[in-house]
PDB file of N, CA and C in Angstrom:
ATOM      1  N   UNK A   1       0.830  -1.198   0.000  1.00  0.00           N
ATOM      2  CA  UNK A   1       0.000   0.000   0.000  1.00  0.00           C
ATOM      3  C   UNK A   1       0.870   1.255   0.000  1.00  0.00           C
ATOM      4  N   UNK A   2       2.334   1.575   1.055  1.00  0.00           N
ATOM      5  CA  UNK A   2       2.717   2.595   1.202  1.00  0.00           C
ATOM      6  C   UNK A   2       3.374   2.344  -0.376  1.00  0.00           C
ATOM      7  N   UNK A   3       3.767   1.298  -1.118  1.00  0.00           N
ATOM      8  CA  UNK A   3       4.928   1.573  -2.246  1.00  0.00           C
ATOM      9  C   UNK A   3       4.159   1.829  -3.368  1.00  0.00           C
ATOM     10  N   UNK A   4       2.424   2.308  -3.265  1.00  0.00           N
ATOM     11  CA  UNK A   4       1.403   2.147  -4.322  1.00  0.00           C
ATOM     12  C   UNK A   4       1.502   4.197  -4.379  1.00  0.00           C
ATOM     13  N   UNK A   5       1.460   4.413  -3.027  1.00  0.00           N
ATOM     14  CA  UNK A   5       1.284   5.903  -2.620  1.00  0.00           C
ATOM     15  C   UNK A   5       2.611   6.462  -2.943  1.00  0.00           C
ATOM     16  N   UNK A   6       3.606   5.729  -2.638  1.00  0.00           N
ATOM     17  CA  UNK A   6       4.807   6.732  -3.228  1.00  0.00           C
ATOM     18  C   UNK A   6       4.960   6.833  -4.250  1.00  0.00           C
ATOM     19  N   UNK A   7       4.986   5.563  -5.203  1.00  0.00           N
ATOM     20  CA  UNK A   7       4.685   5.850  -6.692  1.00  0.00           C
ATOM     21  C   UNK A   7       4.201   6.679  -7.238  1.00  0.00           C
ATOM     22  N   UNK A   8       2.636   6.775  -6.609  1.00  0.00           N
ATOM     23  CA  UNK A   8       1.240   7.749  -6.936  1.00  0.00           C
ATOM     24  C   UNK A   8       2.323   9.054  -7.170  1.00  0.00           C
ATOM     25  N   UNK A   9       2.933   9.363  -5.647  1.00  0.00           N
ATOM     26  CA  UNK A   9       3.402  11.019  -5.379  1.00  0.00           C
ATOM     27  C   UNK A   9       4.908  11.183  -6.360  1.00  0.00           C
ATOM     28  N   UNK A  10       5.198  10.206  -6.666  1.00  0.00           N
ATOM     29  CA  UNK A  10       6.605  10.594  -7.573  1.00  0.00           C
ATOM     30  C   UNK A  10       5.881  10.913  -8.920  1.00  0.00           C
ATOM     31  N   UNK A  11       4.994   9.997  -9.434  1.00  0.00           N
ATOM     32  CA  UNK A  11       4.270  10.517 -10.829  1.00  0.00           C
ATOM     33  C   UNK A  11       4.000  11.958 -10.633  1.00  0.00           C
ATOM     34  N   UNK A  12       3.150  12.402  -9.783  1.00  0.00           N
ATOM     35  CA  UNK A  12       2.537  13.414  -9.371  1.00  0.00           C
ATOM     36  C   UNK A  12       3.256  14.617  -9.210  1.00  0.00           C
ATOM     37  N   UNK A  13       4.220  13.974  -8.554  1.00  0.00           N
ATOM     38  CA  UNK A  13       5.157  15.545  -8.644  1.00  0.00           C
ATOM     39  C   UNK A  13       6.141  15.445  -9.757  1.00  0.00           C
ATOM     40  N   UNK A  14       6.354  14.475 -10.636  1.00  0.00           N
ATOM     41  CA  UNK A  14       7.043  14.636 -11.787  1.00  0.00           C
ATOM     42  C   UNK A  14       5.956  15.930 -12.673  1.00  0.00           C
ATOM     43  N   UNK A  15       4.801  15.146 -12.985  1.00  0.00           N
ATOM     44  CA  UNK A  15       3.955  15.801 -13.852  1.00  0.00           C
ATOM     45  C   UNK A  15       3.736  17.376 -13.098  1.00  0.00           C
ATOM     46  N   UNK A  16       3.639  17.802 -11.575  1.00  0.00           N
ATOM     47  CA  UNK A  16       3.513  18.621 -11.572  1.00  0.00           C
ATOM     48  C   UNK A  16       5.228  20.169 -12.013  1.00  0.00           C
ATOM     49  N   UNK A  17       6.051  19.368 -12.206  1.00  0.00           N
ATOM     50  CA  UNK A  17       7.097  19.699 -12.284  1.00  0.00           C
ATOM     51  C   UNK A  17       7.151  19.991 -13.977  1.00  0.00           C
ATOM     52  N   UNK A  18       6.608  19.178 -14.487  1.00  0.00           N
ATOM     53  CA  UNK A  18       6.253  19.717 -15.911  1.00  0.00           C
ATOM     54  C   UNK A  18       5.923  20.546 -16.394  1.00  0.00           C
ATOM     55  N   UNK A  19       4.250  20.461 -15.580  1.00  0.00           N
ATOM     56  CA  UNK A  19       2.921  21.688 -15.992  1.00  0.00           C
ATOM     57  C   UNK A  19       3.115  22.038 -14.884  1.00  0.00           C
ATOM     58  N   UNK A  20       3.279  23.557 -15.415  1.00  0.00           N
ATOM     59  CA  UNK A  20       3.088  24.155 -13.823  1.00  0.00           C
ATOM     60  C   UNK A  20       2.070  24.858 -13.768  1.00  0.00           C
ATOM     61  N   UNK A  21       0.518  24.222 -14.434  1.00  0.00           N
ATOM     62  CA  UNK A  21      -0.619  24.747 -14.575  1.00  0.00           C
ATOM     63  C   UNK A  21      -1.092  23.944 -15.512  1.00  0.00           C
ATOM     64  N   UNK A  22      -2.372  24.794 -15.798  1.00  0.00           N
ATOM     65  CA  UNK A  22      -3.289  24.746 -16.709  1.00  0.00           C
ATOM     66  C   UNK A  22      -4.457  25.430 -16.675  1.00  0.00           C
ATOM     67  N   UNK A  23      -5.278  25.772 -17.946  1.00  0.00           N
ATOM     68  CA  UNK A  23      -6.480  26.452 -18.649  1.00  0.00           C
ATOM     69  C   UNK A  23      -7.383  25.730 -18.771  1.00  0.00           C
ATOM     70  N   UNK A  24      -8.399  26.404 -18.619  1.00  0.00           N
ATOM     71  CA  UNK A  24      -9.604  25.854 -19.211  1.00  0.00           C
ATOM     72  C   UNK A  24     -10.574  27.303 -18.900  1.00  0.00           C
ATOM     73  N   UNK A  25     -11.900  26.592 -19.913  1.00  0.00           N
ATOM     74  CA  UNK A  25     -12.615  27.357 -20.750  1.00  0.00           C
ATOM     75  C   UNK A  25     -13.921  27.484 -19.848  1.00  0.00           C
ATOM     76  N   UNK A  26     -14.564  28.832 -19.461  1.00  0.00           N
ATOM     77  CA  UNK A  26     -15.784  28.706 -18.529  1.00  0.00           C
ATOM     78  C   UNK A  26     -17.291  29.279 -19.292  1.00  0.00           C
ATOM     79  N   UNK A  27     -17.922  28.933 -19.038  1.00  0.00           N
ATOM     80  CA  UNK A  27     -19.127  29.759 -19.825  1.00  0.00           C
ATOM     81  C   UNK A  27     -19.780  30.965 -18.744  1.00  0.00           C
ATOM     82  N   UNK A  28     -19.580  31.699 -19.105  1.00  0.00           N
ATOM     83  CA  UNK A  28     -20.089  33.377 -18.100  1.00  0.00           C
ATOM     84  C   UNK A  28     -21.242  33.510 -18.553  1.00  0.00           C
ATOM     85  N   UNK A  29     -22.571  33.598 -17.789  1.00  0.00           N
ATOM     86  CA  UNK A  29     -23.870  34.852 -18.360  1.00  0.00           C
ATOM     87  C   UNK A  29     -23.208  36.171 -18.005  1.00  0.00           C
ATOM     88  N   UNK A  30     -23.417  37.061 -19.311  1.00  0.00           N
ATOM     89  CA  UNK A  30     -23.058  38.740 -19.185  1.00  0.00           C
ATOM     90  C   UNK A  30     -24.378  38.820 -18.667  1.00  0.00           C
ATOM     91  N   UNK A  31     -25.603  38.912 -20.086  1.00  0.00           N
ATOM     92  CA  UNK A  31     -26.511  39.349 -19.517  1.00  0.00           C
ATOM     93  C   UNK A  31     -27.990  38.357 -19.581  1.00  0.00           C
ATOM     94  N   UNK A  32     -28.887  38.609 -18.300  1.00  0.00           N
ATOM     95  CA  UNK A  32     -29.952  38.059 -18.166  1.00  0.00           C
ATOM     96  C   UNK A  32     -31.468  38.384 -17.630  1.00  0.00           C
ATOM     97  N   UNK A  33     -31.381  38.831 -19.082  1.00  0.00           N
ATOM     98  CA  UNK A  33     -32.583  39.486 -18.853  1.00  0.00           C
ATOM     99  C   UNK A  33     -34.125  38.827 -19.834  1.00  0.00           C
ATOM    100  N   UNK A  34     -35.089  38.197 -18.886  1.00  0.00           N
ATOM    101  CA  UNK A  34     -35.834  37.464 -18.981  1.00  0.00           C
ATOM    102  C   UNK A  34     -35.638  36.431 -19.804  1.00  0.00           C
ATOM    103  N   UNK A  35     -36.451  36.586 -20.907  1.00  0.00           N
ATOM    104  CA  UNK A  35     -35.978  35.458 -22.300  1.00  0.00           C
ATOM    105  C   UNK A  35     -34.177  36.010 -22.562  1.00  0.00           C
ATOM    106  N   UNK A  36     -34.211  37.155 -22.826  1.00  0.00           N
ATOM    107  CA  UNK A  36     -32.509  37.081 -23.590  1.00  0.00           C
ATOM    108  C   UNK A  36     -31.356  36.621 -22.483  1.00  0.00           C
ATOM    109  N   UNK A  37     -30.226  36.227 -22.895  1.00  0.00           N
ATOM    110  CA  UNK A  37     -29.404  35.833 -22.128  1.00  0.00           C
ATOM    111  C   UNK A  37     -28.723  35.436 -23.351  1.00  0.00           C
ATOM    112  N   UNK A  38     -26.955  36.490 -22.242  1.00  0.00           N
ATOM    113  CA  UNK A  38     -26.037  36.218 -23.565  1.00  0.00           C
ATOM    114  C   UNK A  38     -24.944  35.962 -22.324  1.00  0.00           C
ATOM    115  N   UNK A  39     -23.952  35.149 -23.219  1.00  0.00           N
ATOM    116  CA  UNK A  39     -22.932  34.379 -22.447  1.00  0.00           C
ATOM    117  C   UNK A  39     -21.908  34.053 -23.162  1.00  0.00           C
ATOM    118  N   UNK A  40     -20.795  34.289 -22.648  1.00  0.00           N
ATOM    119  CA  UNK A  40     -19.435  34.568 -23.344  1.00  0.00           C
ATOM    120  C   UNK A  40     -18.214  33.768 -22.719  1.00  0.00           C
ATOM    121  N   UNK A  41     -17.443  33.011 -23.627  1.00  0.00           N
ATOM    122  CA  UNK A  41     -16.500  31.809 -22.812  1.00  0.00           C
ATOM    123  C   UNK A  41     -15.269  32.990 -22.232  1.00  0.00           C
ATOM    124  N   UNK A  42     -15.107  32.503 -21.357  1.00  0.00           N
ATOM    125  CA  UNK A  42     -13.932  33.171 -20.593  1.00  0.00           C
ATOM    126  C   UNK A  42     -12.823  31.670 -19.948  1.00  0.00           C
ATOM    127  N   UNK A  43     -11.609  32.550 -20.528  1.00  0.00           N
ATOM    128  CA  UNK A  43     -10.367  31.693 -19.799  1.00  0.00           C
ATOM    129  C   UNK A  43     -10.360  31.410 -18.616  1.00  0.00           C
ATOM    130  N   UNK A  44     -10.208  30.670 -17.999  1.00  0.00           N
ATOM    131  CA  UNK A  44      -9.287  30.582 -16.701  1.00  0.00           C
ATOM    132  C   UNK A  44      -8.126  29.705 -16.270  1.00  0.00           C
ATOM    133  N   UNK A  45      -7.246  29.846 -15.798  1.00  0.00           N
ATOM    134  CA  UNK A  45      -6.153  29.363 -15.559  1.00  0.00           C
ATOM    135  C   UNK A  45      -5.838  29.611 -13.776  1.00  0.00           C
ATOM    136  N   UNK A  46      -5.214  27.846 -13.952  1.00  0.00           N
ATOM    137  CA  UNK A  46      -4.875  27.124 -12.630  1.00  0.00           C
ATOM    138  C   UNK A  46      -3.202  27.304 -12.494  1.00  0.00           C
ATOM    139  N   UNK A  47      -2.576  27.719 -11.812  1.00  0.00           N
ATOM    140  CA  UNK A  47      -1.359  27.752 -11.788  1.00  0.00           C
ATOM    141  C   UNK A  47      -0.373  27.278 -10.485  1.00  0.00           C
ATOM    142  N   UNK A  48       0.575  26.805 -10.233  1.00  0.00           N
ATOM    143  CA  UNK A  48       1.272  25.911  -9.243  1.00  0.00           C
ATOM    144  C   UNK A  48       2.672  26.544  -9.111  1.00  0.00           C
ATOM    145  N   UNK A  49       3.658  26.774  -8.211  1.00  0.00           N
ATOM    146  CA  UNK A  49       4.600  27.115  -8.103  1.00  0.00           C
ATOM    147  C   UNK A  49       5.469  25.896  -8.359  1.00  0.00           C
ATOM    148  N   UNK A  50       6.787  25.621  -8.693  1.00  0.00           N
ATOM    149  CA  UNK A  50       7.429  24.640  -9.155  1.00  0.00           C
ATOM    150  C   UNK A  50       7.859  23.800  -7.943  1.00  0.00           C
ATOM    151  N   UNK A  51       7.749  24.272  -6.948  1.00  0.00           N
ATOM    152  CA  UNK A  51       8.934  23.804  -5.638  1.00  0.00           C
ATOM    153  C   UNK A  51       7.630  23.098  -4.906  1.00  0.00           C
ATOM    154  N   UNK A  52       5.856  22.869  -4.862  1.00  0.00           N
ATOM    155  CA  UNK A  52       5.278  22.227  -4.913  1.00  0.00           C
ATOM    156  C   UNK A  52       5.528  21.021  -5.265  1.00  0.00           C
ATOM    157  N   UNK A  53       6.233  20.911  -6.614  1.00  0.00           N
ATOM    158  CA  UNK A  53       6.114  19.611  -7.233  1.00  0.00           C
ATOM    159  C   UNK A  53       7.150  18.856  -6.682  1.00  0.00           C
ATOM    160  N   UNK A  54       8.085  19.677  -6.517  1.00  0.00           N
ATOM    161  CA  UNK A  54       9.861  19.203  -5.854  1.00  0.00           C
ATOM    162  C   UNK A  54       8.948  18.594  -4.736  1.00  0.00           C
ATOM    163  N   UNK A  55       8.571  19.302  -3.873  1.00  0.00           N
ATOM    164  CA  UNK A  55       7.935  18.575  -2.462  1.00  0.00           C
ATOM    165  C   UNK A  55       7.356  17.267  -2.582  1.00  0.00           C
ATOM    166  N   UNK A  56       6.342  16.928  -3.316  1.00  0.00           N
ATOM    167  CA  UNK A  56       5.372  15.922  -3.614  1.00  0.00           C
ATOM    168  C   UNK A  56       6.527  15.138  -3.942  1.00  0.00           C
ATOM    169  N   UNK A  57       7.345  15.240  -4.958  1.00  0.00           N
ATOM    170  CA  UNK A  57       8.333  14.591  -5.319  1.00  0.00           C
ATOM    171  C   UNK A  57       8.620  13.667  -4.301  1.00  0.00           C
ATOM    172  N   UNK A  58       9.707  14.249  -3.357  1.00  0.00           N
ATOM    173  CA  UNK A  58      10.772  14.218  -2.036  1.00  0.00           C
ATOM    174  C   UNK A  58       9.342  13.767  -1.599  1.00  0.00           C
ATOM    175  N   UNK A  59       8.591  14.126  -1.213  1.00  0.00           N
ATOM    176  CA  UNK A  59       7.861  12.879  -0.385  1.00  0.00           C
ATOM    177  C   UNK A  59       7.317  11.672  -0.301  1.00  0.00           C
ATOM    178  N   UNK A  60       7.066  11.135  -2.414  1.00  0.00           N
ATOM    179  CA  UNK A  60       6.900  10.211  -2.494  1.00  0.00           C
ATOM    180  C   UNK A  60       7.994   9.365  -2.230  1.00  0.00           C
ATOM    181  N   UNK A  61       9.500  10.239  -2.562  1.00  0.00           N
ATOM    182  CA  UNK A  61      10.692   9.080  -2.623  1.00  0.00           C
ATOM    183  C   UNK A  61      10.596   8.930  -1.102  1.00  0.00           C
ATOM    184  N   UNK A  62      10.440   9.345  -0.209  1.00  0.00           N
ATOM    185  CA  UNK A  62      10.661   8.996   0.746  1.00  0.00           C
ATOM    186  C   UNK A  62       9.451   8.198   1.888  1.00  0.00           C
ATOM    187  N   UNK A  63       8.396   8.155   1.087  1.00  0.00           N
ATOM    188  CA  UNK A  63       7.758   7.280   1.468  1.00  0.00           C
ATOM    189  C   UNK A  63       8.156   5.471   0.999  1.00  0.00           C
ATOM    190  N   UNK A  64       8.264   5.809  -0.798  1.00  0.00           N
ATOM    191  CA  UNK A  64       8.568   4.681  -1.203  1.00  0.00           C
ATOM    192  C   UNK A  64      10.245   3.976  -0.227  1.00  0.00           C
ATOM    193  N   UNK A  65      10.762   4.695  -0.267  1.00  0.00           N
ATOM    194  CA  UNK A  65      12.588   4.132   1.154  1.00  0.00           C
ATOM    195  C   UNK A  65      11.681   3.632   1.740  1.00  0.00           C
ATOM    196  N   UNK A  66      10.975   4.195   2.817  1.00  0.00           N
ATOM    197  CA  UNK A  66      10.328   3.975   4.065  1.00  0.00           C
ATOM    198  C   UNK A  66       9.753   2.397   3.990  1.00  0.00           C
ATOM    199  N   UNK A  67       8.900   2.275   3.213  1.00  0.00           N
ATOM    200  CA  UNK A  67       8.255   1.195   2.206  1.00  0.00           C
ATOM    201  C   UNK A  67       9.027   0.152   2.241  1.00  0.00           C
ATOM    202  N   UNK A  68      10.255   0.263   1.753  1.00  0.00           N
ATOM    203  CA  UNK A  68      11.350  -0.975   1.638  1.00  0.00           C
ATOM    204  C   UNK A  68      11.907  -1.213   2.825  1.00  0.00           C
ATOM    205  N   UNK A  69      11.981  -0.366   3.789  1.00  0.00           N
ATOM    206  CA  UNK A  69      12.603  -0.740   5.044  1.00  0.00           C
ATOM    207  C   UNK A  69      11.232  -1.949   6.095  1.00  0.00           C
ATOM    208  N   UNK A  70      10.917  -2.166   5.768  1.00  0.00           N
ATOM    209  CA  UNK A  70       9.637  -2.795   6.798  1.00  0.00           C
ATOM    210  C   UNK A  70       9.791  -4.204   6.449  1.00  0.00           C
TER     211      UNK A  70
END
């Protein structure tokens, strides 16, 4: 179980070490007024500092050690 979770967190913080984010697309109502209604896609973006991912990293490896010692 612990060598399933460290794995998990080394993927995890590899990939977050990659992307250090991501976008996606939202649908906004501007306006709504009775029948009319108008609505316009708007960006948004998720963003992560890099030293997050370092962490997740370092903690899966060191769960997975931990793992082998038992």
């Amino acid at each position: 179980m612990n060598r399933t979770v460290g794995l998990i967190l080394i993927v995890v913080g590899i990939a977050m070490l990659v992307w250090t984010g991501f976008s996606y697309t939202k649908k906004e109502k501007i306006v709504d007024a009775g029948p009319i209604q108008i609505s316009a896609d708007k960006e948004k973006s998720v963003n992560w500092p890099p030293y997050v991912g370092g962490i997740i990293l370092v903690a899966g490896v060191v769960v997975l050690v931990a793992s082998k010692k038992k």
